[in-house]
Protein backbone atom coordinates (compact mmCIF):
# COMPACT_ATOMS: atom_id res chain seq x y z
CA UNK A 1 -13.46 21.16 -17.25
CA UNK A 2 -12.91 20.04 -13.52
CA UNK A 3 -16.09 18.20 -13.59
CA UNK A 4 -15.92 16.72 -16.92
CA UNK A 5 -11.67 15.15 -16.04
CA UNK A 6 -13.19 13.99 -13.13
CA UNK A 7 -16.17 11.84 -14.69
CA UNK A 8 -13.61 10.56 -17.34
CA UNK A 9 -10.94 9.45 -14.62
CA UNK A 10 -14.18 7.50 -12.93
CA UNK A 11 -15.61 5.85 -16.22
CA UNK A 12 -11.81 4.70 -17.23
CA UNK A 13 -11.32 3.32 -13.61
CA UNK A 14 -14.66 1.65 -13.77
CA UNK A 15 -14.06 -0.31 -17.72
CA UNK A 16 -10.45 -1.05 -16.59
CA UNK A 17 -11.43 -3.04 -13.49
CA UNK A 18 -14.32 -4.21 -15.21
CA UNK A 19 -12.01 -5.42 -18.02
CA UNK A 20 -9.56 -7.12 -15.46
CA UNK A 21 -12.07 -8.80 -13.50
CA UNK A 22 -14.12 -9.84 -16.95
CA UNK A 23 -10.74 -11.18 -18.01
CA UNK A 24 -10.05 -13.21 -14.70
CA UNK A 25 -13.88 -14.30 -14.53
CA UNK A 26 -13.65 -16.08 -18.14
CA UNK A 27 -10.46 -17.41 -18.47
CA UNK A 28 -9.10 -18.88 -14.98
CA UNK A 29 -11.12 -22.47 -14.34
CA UNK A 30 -10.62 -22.57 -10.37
CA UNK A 31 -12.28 -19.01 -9.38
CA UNK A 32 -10.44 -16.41 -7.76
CA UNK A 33 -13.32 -13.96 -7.82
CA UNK A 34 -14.69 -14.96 -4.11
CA UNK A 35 -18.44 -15.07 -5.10
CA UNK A 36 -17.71 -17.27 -7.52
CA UNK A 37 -16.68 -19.76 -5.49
CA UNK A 38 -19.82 -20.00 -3.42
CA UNK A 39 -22.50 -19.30 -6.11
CA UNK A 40 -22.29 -19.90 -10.21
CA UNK A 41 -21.96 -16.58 -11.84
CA UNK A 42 -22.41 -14.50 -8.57
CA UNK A 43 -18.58 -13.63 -10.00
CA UNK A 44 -20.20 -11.11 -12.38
CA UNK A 45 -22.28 -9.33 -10.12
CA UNK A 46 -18.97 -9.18 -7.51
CA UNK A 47 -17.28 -7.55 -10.96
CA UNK A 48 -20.29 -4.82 -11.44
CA UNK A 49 -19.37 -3.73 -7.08
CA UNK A 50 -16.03 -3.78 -7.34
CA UNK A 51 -15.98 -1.95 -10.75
CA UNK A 52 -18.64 0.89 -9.58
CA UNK A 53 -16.61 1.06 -5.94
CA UNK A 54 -13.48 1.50 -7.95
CA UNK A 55 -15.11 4.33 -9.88
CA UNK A 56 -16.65 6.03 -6.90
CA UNK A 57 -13.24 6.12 -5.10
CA UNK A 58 -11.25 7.63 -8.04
CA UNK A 59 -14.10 10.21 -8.38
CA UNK A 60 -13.92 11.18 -4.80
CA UNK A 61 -10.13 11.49 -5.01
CA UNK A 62 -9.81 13.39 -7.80
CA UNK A 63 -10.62 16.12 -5.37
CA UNK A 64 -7.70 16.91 -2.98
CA UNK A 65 -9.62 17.51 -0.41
CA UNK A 66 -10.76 14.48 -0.04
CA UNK A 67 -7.65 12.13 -0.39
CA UNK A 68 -6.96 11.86 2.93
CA UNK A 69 -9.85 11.07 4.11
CA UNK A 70 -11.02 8.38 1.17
CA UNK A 71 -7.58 6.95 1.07
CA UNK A 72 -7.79 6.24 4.76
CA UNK A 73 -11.38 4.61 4.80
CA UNK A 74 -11.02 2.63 1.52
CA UNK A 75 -7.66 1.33 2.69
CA UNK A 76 -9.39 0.17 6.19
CA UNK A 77 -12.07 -1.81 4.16
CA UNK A 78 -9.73 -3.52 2.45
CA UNK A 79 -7.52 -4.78 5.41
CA UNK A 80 -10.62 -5.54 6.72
CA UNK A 81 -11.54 -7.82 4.47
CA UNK A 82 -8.50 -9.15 3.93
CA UNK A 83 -8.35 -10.66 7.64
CA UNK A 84 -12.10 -11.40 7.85
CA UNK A 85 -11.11 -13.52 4.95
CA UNK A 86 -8.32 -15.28 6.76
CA UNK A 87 -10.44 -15.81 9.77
CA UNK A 88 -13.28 -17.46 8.06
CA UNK A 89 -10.39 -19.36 6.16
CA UNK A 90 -9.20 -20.42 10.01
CA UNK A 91 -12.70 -21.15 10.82
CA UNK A 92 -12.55 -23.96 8.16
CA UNK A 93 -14.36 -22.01 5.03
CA UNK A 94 -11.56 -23.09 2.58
CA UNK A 95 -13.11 -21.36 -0.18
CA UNK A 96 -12.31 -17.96 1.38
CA UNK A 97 -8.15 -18.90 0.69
CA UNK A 98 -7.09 -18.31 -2.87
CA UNK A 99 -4.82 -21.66 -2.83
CA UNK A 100 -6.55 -23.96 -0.37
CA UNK A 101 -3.43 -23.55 2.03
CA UNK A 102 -2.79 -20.81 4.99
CA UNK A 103 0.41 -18.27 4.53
CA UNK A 104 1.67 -16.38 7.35
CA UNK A 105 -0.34 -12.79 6.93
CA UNK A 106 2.62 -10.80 7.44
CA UNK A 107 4.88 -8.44 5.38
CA UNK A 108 7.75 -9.76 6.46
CA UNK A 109 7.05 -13.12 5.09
CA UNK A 110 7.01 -11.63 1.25
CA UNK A 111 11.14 -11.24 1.70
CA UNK A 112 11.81 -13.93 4.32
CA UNK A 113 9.77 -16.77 2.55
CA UNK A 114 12.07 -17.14 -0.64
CA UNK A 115 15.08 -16.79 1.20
CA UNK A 116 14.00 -19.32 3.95
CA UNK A 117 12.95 -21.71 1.46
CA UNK A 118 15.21 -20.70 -1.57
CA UNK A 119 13.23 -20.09 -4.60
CA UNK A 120 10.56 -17.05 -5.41
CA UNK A 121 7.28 -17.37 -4.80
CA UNK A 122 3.54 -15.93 -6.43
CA UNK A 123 3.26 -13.49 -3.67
CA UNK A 124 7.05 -12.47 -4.94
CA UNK A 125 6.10 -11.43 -8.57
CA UNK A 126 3.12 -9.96 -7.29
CA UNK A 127 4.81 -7.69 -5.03
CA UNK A 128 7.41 -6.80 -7.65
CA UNK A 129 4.62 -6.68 -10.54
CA UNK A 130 2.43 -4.00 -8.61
CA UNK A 131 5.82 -1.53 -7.54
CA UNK A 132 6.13 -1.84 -11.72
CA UNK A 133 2.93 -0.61 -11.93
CA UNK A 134 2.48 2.09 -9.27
CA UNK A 135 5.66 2.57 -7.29
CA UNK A 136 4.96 2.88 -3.60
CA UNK A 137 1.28 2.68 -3.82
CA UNK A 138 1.78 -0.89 -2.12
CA UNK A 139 2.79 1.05 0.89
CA UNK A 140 -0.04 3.54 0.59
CA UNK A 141 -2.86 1.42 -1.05
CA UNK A 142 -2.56 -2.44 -0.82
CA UNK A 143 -0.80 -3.42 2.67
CA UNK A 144 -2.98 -5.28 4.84
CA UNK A 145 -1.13 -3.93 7.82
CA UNK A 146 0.04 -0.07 6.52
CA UNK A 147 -4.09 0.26 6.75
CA UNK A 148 -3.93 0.17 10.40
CA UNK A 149 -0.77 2.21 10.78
CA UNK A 150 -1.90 4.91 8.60
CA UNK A 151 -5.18 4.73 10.87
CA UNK A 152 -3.89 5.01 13.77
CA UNK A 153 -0.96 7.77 12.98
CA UNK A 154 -4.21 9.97 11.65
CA UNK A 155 -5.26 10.27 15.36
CA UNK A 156 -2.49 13.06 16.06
CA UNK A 157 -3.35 16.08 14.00
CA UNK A 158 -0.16 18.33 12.27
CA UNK A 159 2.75 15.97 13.98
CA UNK A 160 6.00 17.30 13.98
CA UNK A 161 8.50 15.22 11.42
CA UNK A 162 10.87 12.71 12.89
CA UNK A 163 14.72 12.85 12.54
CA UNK A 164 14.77 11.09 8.79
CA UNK A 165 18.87 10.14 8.94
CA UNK A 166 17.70 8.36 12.50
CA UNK A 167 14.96 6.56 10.70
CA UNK A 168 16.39 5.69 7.42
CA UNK A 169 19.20 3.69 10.07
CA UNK A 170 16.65 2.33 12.16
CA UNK A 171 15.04 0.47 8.97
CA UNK A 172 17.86 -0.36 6.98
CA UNK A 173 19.28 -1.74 10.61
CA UNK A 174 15.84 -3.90 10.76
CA UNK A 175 16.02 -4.96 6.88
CA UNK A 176 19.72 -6.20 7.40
CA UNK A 177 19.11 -8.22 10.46
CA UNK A 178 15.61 -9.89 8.83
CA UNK A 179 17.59 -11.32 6.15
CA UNK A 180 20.94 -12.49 8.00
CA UNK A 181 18.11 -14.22 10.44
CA UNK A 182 16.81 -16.35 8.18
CA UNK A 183 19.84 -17.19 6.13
CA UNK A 184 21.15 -18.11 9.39
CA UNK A 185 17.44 -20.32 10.06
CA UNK A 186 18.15 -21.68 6.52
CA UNK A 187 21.87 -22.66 7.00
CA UNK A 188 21.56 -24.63 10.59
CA UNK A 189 18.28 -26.07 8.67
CA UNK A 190 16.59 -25.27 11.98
CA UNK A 191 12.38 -26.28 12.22
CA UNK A 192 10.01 -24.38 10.69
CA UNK A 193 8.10 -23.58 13.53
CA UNK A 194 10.85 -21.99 15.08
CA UNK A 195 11.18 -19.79 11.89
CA UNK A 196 7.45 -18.99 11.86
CA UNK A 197 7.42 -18.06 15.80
CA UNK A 198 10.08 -15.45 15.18
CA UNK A 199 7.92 -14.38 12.06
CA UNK A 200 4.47 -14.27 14.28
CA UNK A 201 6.94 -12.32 17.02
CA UNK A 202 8.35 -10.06 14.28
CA UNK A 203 4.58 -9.28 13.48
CA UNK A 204 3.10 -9.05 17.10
CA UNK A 205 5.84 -6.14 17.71
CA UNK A 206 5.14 -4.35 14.68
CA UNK A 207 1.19 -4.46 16.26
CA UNK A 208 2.30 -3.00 19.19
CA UNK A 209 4.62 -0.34 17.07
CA UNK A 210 1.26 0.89 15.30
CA UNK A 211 -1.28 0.87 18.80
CA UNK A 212 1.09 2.86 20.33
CA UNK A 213 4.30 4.50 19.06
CA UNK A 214 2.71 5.60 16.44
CA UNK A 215 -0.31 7.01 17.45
CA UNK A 216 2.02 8.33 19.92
CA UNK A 217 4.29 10.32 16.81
CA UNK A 218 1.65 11.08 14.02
CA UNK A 219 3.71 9.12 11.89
CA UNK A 220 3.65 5.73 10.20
CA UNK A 221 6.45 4.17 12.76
CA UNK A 222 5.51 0.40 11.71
CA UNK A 223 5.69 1.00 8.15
CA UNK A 224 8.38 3.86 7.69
CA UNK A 225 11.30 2.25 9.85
CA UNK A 226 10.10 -1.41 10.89
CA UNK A 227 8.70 -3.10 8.48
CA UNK A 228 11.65 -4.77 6.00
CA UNK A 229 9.28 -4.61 2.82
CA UNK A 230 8.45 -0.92 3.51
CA UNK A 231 12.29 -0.54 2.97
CA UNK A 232 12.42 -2.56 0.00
CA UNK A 233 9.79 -0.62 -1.71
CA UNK A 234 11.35 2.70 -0.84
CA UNK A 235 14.57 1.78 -2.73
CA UNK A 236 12.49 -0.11 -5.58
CA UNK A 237 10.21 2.16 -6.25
CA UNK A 238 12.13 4.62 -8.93
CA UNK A 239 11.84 1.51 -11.50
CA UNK A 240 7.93 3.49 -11.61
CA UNK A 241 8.41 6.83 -13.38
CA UNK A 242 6.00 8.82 -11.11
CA UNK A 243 7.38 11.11 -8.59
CA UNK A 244 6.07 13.68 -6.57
CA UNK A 245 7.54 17.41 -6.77
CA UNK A 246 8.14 20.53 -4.68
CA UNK A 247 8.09 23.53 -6.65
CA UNK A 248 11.22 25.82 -5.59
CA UNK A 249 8.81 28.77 -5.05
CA UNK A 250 7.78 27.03 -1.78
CA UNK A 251 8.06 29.15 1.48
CA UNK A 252 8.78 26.63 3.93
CA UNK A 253 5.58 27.17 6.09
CA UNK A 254 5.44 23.56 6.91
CA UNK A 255 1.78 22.61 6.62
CA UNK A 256 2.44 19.75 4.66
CA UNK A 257 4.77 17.93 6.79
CA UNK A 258 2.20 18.09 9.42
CA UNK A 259 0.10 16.17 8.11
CA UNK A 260 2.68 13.53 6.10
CA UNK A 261 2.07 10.68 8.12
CA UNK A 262 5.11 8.78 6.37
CA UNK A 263 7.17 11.51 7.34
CA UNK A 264 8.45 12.74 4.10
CA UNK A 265 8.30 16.36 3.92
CA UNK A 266 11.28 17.31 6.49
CA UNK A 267 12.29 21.09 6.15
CA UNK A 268 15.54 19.76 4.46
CA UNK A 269 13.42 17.39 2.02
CA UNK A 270 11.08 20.37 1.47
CA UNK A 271 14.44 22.92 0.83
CA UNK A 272 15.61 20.05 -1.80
CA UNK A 273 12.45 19.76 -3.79
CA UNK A 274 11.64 16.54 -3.62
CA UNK A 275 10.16 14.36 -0.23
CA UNK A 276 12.36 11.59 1.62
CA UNK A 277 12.60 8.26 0.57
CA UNK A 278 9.95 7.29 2.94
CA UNK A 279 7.12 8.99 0.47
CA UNK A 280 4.68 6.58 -1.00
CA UNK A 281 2.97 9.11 -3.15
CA UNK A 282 -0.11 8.98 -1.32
CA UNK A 283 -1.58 12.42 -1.80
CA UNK A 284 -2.02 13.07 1.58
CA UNK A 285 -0.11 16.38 1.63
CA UNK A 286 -1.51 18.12 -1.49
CA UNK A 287 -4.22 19.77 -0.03
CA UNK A 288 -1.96 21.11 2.83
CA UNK A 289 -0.25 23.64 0.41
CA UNK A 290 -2.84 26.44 -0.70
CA UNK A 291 -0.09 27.62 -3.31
CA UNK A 292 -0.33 24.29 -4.98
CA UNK A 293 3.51 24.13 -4.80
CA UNK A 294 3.08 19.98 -4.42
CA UNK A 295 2.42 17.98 -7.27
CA UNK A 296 2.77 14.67 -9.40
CA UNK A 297 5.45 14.26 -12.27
CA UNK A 298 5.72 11.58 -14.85
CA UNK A 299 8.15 12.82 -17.61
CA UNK A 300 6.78 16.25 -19.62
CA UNK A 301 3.28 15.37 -18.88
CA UNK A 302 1.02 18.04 -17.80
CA UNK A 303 1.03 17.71 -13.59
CA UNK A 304 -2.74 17.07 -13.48
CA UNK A 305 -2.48 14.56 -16.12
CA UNK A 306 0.16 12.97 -14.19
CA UNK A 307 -2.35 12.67 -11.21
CA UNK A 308 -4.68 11.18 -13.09
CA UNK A 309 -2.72 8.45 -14.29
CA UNK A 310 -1.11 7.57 -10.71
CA UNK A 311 -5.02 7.83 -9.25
CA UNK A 312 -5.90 5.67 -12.68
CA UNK A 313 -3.64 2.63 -11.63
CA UNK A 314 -3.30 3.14 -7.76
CA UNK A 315 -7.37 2.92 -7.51
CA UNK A 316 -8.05 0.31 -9.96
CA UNK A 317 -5.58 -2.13 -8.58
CA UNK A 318 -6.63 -1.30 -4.94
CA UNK A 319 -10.20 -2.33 -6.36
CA UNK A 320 -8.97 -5.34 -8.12
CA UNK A 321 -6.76 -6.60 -5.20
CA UNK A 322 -10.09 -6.20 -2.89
CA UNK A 323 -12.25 -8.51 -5.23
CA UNK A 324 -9.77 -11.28 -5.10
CA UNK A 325 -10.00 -14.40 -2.89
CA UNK A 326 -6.90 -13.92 -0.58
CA UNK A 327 -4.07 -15.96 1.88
């Protein structure tokens, strides 16, 4: 039975992306399949990769002892590519930019953009589309910068958890001041390139946040209490129906806040039953508890199934996102 759920979760991750990328190959004139746009029809064999990838990941995560360790690599190839895109993009290789113009590569930009220049953007529905689709995964699966944070954080083993009430003000303190900065840049009407150094200042920090601090903590510092979008998506993501559970049998011993690099499994969020507001559903922790006490939810559905379905969508969009011309 394990083996056969297993092979079924891979083949449906593999058709899906297949399906998506199919769809995208044959019906959008201007590719944004990045083969495509250097060789005719090299599209399709990018769409066979990125399909089989997507199917080997969701195999190898279907075991949860291997989560961790998958999520963490997979997530590093994908940043990677994303800013080996932009730099041959910089380097004057158009065709590796999705619209032929350059966009600030920073997470900050997806909330201070529209406000700056007053209307929603691509990036915008995007964003909100994919927290529809798999709650926090962006903050788990699909940012470009939570890759390195989550990296780095990995290099202290079973941290101790932070002080949540002093993080959940530090970010909302950070969120607050983003946005009355560039209303206040949009009022006075002030030059753009004063609005994109603070930006490229804003991002530089976070940098420095996620080389040191923390590598320093074990925890995600850059993308739990920095980073404004990291905030939004904590307070968005219940419009997605998946949560993760702590069965009331559990005895506390604290395993599985070790090794929650977003810092989500407190004693008091562990006493509650459910993790902090900080928890992107990553997976990280379930094979911390050998009682199995930690598990998915999505309405009455069977608890494996559930995990299934949130591996189903969080893998195939991380595979789709990764064959798609970027910036």
């Amino acid at each position: 039975m394990y083996l056969s759920s297993r092979i079924k979760l891979s083949i449906s991750v593999f058709a899906f992306i297949f399906l998506i990328l199919s769809s995208i190959q044959l019906k959008i004139k201007n590719p944004i399949i990045l083969a495509e746009r250097f060789f005719t029809y090299t599209g399709w064999f990018e769409v066979f990769i990125v399909s089989l990838y997507g199917s080997i990941v969701a195999f190898n995560m279907y075991d949860r002892n291997k989560v961790a360790v998958w999520r963490k690599y997979t997530w590093i190839i994908f940043s990677f590519l994303f800013f080996m895109q932009l730099i041959l993009g910089l380097l004057g290789i158009e065709k590796c930019l999705m619209t032929g113009k350059l966009h600030l590569p920073i997470p900050l930009m997806i909330l201070s953009g529209p406000i700056y220049r007053g209307h929603l953007s691509f990036m915008t529905f995007l964003f909100l589309s994919t927290i529809l689709l798999v709650g926090p995964a962006w903050c788990s699966h699909l940012c470009y910068f939570g890759a390195l944070d989550n990296y780095m954080a990995s290099k202290k083993k079973l941290a101790k958890s932070l002080n949540k009430n002093t993080i959940i003000q530090f970010k909302f303190s950070v969120l607050f001041i983003i946005i009355a900065v560039t209303l206040i840049l949009k009022y006075f009407n002030l030059e753009t390139y004063i609005a994109l150094s603070l930006a490229i200042l804003f991002g530089l920090f976070g940098i420095v946040l996620i080389l040191f601090i923390s590598r320093k903590k074990g925890k995600m510092i850059h993308c739990i209490a920095y980073c404004p979008i990291g905030t939004i998506v904590s307070v968005i993501k219940y419009i997605n129906p998946i949560r993760l559970q702590i069965n009331n049998k559990c005895n506390l011993c604290m395993h599985c806040s070790g090794v929650c690099n977003y810092n989500a499994l407190t004693k008091e969020n562990l006493t509650k039953g459910k993790p902090a507001l900080t928890c992107t559903l990553c997976g990280d922790c379930l094979n911390s508890c050998n009682k199995n006490y930690i598990s998915y939810k999505l309405f009455n559905i069977n608890n494996e199934y559930a995990r299934n379905i949130y591996l189903f969508l969080s893998v195939s969009l991380h595979s789709v996102f990764l064959a798609l011309a970027r910036i």
